[in-house]
Protein backbone atom coordinates (compact mmCIF):
# COMPACT_ATOMS: atom_id res chain seq x y z
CA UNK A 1 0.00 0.00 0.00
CA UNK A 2 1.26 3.41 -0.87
CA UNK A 3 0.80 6.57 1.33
CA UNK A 4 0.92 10.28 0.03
CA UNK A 5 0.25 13.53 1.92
CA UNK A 6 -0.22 16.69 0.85
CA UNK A 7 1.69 19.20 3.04
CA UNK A 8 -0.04 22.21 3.85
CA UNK A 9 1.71 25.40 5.90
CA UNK A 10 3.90 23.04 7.46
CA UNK A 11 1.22 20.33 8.67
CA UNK A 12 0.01 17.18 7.43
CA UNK A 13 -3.86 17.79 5.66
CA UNK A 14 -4.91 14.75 3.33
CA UNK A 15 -3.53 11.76 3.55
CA UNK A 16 -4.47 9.27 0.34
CA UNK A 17 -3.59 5.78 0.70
CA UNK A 18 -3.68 4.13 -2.45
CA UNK A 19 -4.01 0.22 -3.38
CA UNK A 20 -4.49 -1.59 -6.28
CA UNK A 21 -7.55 -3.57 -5.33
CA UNK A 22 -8.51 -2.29 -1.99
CA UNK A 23 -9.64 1.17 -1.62
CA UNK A 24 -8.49 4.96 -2.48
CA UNK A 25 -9.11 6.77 0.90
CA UNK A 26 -8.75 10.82 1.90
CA UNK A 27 -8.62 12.03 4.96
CA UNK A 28 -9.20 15.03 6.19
CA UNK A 29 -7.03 14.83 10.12
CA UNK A 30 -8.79 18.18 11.07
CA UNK A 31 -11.98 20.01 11.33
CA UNK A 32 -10.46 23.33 10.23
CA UNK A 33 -8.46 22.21 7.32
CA UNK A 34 -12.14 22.36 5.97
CA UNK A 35 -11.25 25.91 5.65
CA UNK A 36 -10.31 27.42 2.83
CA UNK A 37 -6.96 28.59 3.58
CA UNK A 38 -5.66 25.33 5.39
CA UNK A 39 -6.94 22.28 2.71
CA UNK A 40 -6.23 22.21 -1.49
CA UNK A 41 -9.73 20.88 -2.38
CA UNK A 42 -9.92 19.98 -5.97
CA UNK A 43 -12.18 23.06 -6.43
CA UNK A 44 -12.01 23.79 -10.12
CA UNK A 45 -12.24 20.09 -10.57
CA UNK A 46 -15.01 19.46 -8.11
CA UNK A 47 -16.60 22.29 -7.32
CA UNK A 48 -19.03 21.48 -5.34
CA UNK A 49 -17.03 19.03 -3.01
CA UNK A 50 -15.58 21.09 -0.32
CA UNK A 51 -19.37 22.72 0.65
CA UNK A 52 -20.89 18.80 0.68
CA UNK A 53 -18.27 17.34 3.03
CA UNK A 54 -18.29 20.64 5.02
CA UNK A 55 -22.56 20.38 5.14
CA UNK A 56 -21.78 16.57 5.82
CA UNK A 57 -18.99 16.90 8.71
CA UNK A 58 -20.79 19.86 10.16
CA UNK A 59 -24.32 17.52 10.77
CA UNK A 60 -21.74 14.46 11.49
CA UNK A 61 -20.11 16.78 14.79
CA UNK A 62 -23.59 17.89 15.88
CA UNK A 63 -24.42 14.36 15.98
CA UNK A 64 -21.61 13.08 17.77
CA UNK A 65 -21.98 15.66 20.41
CA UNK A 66 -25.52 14.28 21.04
CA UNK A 67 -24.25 11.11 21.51
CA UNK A 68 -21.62 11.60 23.75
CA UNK A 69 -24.06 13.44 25.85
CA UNK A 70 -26.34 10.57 25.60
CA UNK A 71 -24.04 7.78 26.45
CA UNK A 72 -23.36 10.10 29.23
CA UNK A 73 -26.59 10.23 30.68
CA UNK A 74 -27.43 6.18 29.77
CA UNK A 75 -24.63 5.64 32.00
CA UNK A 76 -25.74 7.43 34.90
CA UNK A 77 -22.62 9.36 35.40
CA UNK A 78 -22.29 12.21 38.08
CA UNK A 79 -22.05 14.89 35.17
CA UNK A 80 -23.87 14.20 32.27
CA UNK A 81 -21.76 16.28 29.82
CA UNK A 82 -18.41 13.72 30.97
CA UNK A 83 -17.92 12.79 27.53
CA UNK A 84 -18.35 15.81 25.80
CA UNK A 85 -15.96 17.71 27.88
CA UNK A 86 -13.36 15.35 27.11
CA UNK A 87 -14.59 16.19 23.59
CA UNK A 88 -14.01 19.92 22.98
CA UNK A 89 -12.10 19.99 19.74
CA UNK A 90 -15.63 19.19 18.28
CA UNK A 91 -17.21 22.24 19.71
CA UNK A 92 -14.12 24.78 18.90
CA UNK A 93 -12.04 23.54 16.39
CA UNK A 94 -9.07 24.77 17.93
CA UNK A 95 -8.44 21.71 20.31
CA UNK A 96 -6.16 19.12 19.05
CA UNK A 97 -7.30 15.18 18.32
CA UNK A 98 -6.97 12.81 16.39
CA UNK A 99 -11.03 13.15 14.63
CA UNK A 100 -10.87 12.72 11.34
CA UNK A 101 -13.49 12.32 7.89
CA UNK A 102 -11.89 10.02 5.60
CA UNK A 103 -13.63 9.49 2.29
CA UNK A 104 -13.26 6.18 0.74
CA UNK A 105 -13.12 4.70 -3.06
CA UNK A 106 -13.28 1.05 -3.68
CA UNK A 107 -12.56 0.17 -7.04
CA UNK A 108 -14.78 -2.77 -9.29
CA UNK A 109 -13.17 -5.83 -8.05
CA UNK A 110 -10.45 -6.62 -10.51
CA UNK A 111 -11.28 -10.66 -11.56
CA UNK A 112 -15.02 -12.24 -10.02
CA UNK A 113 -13.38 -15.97 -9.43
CA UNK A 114 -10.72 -14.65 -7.75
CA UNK A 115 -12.75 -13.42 -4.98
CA UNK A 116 -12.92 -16.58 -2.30
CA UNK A 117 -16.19 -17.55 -0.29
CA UNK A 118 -16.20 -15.04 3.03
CA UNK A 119 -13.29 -12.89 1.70
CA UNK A 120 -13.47 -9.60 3.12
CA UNK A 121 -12.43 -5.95 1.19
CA UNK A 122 -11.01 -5.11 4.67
CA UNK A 123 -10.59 -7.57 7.70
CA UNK A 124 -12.01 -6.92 10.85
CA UNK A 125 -10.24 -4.65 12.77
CA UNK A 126 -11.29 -2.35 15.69
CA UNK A 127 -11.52 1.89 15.37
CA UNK A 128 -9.49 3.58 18.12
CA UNK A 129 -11.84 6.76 19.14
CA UNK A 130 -14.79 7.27 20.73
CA UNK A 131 -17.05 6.56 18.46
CA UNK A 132 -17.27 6.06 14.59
CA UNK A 133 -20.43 6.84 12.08
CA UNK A 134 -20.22 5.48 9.27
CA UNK A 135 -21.94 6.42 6.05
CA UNK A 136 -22.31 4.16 2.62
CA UNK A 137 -23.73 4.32 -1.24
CA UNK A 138 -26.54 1.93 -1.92
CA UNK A 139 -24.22 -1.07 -3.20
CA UNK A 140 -23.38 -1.78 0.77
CA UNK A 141 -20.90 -3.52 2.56
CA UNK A 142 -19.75 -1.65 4.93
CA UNK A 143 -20.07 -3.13 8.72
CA UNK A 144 -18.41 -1.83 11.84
CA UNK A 145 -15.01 -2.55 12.11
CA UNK A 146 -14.81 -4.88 8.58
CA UNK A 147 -16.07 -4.58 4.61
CA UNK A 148 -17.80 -6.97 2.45
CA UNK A 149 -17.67 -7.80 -0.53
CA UNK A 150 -20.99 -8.22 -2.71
CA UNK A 151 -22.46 -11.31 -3.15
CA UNK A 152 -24.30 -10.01 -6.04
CA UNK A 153 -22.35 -10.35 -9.29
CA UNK A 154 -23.35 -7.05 -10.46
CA UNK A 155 -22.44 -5.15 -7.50
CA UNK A 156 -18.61 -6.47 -7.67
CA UNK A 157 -18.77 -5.17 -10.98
CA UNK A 158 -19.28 -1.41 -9.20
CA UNK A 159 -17.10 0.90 -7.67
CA UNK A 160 -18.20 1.51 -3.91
CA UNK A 161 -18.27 4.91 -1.90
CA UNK A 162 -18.25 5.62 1.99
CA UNK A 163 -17.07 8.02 4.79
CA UNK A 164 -16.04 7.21 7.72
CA UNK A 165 -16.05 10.01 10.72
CA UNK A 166 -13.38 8.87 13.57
CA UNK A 167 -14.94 10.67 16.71
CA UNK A 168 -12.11 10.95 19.19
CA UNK A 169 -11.29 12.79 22.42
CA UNK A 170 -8.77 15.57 22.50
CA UNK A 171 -5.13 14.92 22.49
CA UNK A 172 -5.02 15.74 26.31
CA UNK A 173 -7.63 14.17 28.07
CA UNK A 174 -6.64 11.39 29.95
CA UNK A 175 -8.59 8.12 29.29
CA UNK A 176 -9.40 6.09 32.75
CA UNK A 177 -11.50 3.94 34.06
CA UNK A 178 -14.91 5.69 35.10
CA UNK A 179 -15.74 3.08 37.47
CA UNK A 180 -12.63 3.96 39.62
CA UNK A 181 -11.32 0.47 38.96
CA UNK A 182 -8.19 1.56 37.47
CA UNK A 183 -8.35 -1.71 35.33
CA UNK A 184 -6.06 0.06 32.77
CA UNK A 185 -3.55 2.16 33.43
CA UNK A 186 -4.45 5.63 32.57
CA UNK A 187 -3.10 7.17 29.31
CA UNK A 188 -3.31 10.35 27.29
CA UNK A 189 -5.72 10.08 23.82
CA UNK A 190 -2.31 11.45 22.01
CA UNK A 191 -0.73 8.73 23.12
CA UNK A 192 -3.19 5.57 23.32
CA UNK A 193 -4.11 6.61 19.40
CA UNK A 194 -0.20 6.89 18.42
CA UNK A 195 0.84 3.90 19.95
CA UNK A 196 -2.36 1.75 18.23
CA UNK A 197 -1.02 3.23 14.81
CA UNK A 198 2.42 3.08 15.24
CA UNK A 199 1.16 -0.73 15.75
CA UNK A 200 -0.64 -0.98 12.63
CA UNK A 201 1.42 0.73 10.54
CA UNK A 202 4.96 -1.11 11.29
CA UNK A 203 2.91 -4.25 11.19
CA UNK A 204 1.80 -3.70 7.81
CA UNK A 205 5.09 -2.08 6.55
């Protein structure tokens, strides 16, 4: 698999990872590289791409916060808004974390009889943030934490679409037990994330 980034005023914006028969994927690490100045949108090519994912990750945050407050309250914690406080890089896009849209492209599966009963496009796998929506075209496949392929013939014949919106906390807060059992040893959301990539990546290098 090859990675590129585009480097923009000194810091990382879109990443594209690129594979022959697995998927094309953007991601965009930041809510304010949505901004104008910060991200190179395509916009003479695509002109109308930058306002739908802005429309699209502006809803997707709103929604997120509602269910961090929710979770909150299902779990009958002291403060209600626990979760969400933890979570203020979605409420002023100046906090650092790790959230982050990526758009993804799968390509018409290259050869039909290659493709092995119960093959996935992606294994399973498990998301590191808080929480993860997940969005999909009408041709499907997409589960938490794995991808399908098609049973239907004519589907594999089709390219596939989907975004994915990582929901994590900011880079500072300190993830612990909230029962007090100190199970895990605490850890910083900077860190727990980087660690669980620097894992996946050297594994897969």
């Amino acid at each position: 698999m090859l990675t590129g980034t585009l480097i923009v005023d000194g810091g990382a914006a879109v990443t594209a990872m690129l594979s022959n028969s697995a998927f094309v994927a953007v991601n965009i690490e930041s809510p304010y590289m949505l901004e104008e100045e910060y991200l190179p949108f395509p916009d003479d090519d695509v002109p109308d791409f930058r306002t739908t994912m802005t429309e699209i990750y502006d809803a997707s945050i709103k929604l997120a916060v509602k269910i961090l407050e929710i979770v909150g309250y299902a779990l009958q914690l002291d403060d209600p808004q626990y979760f969400i406080k933890r979570h203020q890089s979605l409420l002023d896009r100046v906090t650092e974390s790790y959230t982050t849209a990526r758009v993804l492209y799968y390509p018409p599966l290259p050869s039909i009889g290659d493709i092995k009963p119960g093959q996935l496009r992606c294994g399973e796998h498990v998301d590191y943030g808080s929480i993860t929506l997940l969005f999909q075209d009408p041709n499907g496949g997409l589960q938490p934490h794995r991808v399908l392929n098609p049973v239907d013939e004519s589907i594999q014949r089709k390219s596939r679409q989907s975004l994915a919106i990582f929901i994590h906390p900011d880079n500072e807060t300190v993830i612990e037990c909230i029962d007090g059992s100190n199970k895990y040893p605490p850890i910083t959301a900077y860190e727990d994330t980087y660690q669980r990539l620097f894992r996946t990546y050297k594994n897969n290098s």
